[in-house]
Protein backbone atom coordinates (compact mmCIF):
# COMPACT_ATOMS: atom_id res chain seq x y z
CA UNK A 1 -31.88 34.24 -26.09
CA UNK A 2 -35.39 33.76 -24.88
CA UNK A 3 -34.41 29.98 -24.39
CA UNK A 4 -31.54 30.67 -22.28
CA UNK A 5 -34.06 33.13 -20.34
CA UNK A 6 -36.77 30.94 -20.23
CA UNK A 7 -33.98 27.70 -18.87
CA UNK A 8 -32.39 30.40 -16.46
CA UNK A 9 -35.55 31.30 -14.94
CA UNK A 10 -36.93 27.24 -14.70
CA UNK A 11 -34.09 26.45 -12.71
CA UNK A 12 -34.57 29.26 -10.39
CA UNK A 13 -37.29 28.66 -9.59
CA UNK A 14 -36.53 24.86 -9.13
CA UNK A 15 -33.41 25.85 -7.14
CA UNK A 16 -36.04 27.91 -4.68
CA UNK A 17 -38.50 24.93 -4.25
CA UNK A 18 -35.56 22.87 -3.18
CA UNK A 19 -35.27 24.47 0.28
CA UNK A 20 -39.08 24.35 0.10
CA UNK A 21 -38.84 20.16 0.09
CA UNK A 22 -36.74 19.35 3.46
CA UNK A 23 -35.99 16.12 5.42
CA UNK A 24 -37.86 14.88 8.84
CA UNK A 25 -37.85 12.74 11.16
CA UNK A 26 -40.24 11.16 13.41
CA UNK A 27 -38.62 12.71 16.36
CA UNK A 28 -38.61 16.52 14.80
CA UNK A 29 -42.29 16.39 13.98
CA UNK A 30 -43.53 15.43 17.05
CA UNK A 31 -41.32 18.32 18.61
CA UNK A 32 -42.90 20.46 16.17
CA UNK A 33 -46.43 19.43 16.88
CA UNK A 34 -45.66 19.91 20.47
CA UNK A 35 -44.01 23.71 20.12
CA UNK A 36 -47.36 24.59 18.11
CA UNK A 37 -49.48 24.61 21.53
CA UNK A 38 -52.24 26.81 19.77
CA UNK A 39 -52.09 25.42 16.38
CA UNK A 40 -53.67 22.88 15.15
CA UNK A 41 -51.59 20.51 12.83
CA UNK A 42 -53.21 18.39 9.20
CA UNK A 43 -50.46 15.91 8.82
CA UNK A 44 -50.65 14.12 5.53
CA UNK A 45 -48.74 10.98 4.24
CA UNK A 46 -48.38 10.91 0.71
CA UNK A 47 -46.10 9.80 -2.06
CA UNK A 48 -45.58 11.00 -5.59
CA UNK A 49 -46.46 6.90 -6.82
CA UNK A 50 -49.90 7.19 -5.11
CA UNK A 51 -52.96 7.70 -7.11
CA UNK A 52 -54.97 8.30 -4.49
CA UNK A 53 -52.87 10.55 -2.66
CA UNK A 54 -52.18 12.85 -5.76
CA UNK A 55 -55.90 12.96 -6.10
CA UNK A 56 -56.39 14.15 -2.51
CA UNK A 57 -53.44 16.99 -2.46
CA UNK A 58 -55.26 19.37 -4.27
CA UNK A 59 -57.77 19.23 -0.91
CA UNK A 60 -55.19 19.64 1.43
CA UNK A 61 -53.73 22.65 -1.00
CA UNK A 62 -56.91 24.25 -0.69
CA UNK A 63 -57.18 24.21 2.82
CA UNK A 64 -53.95 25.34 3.57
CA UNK A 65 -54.71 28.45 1.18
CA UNK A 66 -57.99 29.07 3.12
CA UNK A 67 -56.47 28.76 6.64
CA UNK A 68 -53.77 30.45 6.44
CA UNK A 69 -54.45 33.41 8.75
CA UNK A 70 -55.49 31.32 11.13
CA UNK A 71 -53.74 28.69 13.47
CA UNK A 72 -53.91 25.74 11.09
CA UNK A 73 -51.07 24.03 9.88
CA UNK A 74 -51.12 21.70 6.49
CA UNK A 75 -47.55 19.37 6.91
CA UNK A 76 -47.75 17.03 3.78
CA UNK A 77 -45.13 14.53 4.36
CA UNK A 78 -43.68 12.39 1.32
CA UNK A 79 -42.92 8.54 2.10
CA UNK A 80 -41.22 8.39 -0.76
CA UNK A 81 -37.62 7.44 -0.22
CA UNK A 82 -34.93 10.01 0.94
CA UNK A 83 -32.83 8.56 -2.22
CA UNK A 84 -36.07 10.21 -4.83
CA UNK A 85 -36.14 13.62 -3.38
CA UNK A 86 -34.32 15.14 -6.22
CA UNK A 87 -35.54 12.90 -8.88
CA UNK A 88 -39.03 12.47 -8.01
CA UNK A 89 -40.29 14.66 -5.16
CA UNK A 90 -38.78 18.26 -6.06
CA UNK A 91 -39.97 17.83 -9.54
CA UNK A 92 -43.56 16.36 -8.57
CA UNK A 93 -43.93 19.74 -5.78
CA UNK A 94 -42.71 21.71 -8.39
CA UNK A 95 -44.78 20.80 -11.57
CA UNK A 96 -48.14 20.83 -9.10
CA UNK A 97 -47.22 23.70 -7.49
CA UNK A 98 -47.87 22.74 -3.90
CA UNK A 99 -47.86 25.96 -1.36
CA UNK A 100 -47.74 23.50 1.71
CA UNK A 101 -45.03 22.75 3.68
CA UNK A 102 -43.47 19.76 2.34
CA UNK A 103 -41.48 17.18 3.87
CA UNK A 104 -39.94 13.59 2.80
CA UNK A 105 -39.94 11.14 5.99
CA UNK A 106 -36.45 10.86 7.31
CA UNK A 107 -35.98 7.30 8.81
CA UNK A 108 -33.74 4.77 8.30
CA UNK A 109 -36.56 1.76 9.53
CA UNK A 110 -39.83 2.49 7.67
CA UNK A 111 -41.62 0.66 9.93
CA UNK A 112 -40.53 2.05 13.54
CA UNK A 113 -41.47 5.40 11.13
CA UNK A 114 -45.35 4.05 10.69
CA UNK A 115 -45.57 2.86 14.21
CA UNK A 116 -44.01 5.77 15.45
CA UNK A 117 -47.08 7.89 13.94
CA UNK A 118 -49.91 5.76 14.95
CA UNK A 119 -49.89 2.16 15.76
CA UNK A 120 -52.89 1.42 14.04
CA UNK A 121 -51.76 2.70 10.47
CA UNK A 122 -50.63 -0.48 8.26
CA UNK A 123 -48.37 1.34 5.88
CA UNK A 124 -51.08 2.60 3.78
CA UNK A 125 -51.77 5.41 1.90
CA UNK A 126 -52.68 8.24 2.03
CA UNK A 127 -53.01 8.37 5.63
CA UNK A 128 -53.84 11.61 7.56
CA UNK A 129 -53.50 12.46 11.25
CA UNK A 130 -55.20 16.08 12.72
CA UNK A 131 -53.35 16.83 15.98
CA UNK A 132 -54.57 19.67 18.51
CA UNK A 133 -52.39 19.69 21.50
CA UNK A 134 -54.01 22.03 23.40
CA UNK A 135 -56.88 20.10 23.65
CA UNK A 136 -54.90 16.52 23.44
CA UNK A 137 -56.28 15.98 20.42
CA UNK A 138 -54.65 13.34 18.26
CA UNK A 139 -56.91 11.29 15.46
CA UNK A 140 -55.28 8.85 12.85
CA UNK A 141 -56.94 8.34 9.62
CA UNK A 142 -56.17 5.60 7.04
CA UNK A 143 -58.18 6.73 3.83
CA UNK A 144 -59.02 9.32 0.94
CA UNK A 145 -60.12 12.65 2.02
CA UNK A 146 -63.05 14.39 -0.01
CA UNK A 147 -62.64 18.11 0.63
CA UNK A 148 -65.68 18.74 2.55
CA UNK A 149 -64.46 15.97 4.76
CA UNK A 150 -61.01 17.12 5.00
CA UNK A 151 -62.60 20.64 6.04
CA UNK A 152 -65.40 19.54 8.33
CA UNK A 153 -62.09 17.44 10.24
CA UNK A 154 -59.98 20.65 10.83
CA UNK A 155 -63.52 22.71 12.20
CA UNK A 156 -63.93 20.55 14.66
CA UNK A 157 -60.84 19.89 16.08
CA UNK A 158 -59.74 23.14 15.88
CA UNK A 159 -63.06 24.94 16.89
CA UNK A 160 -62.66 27.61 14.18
């Protein structure tokens, strides 16, 4: 019985992260980024085979805990393919237990994706980009973030 309890309540929860893990496009997060006049937005490109950018996530986890009465926004967007979400993604936000709002990059031409983001990012990863448009703020980032880094970023930009 406490199998079947402890199964039922696993898949749940699993079943509640799901809506938590969503699809996007290029074209819905700028429109997002632009409907946030006031907030200011920590995009972060990720995926689940990245040692670097698992190392990082706990960073942008931490921030998104500490700012979250204020106008920040952590969007940590998976370029993983659309094809892993259920088999690599949904477990990988569940067994960390990321709080941010993830996404997996919805695009049928990775490339036109990467361009469309910044046209100086190669592909790599982890690759970060802090957008403020109220003060036309937009600054691409192809690296590692420590956390004070990751911190000191977001203060400036967003002046809080």
């Amino acid at each position: 019985m406490k199998k079947i309890l402890v199964t039922l309540l696993l898949l749940i929860s699993c079943v509640g992260l799901k809506a938590q893990v969503k699809l996007l496009t290029l074209n819905e997060l700028e429109q997002r980024v632009t409907k946030g006049k006031d907030t200011t937005y920590v995009v972060n490109f990720w995926a689940t085979w990245c040692g670097p950018c698992v190392e990082e996530l706990p960073y942008f986890e931490q921030l998104n805990a500490e700012k979250s009465k204020s106008p920040i926004k952590v969007l940590l967007i998976s370029m993983d393919f659309k094809s892993k979400i259920k088999e690599a993604v949904i477990p990988f936000v569940v067994k960390n237990k990321l709080k941010s709002e993830v996404f997996v990059a919805s695009t049928s031409n990775q490339q036109a994706f990467i361009d469309g983001v910044d046209k100086k990012w190669s592909g790599a990863l982890p690759a970060t980009i802090f957008i403020n448009t109220q003060k036309n703020i937009r600054e691409f980032y192809e690296k590692e973030f420590t956390y004070a880094e990751l911190a000191a970023h977001t203060k400036r930009i967003s002046n809080l």
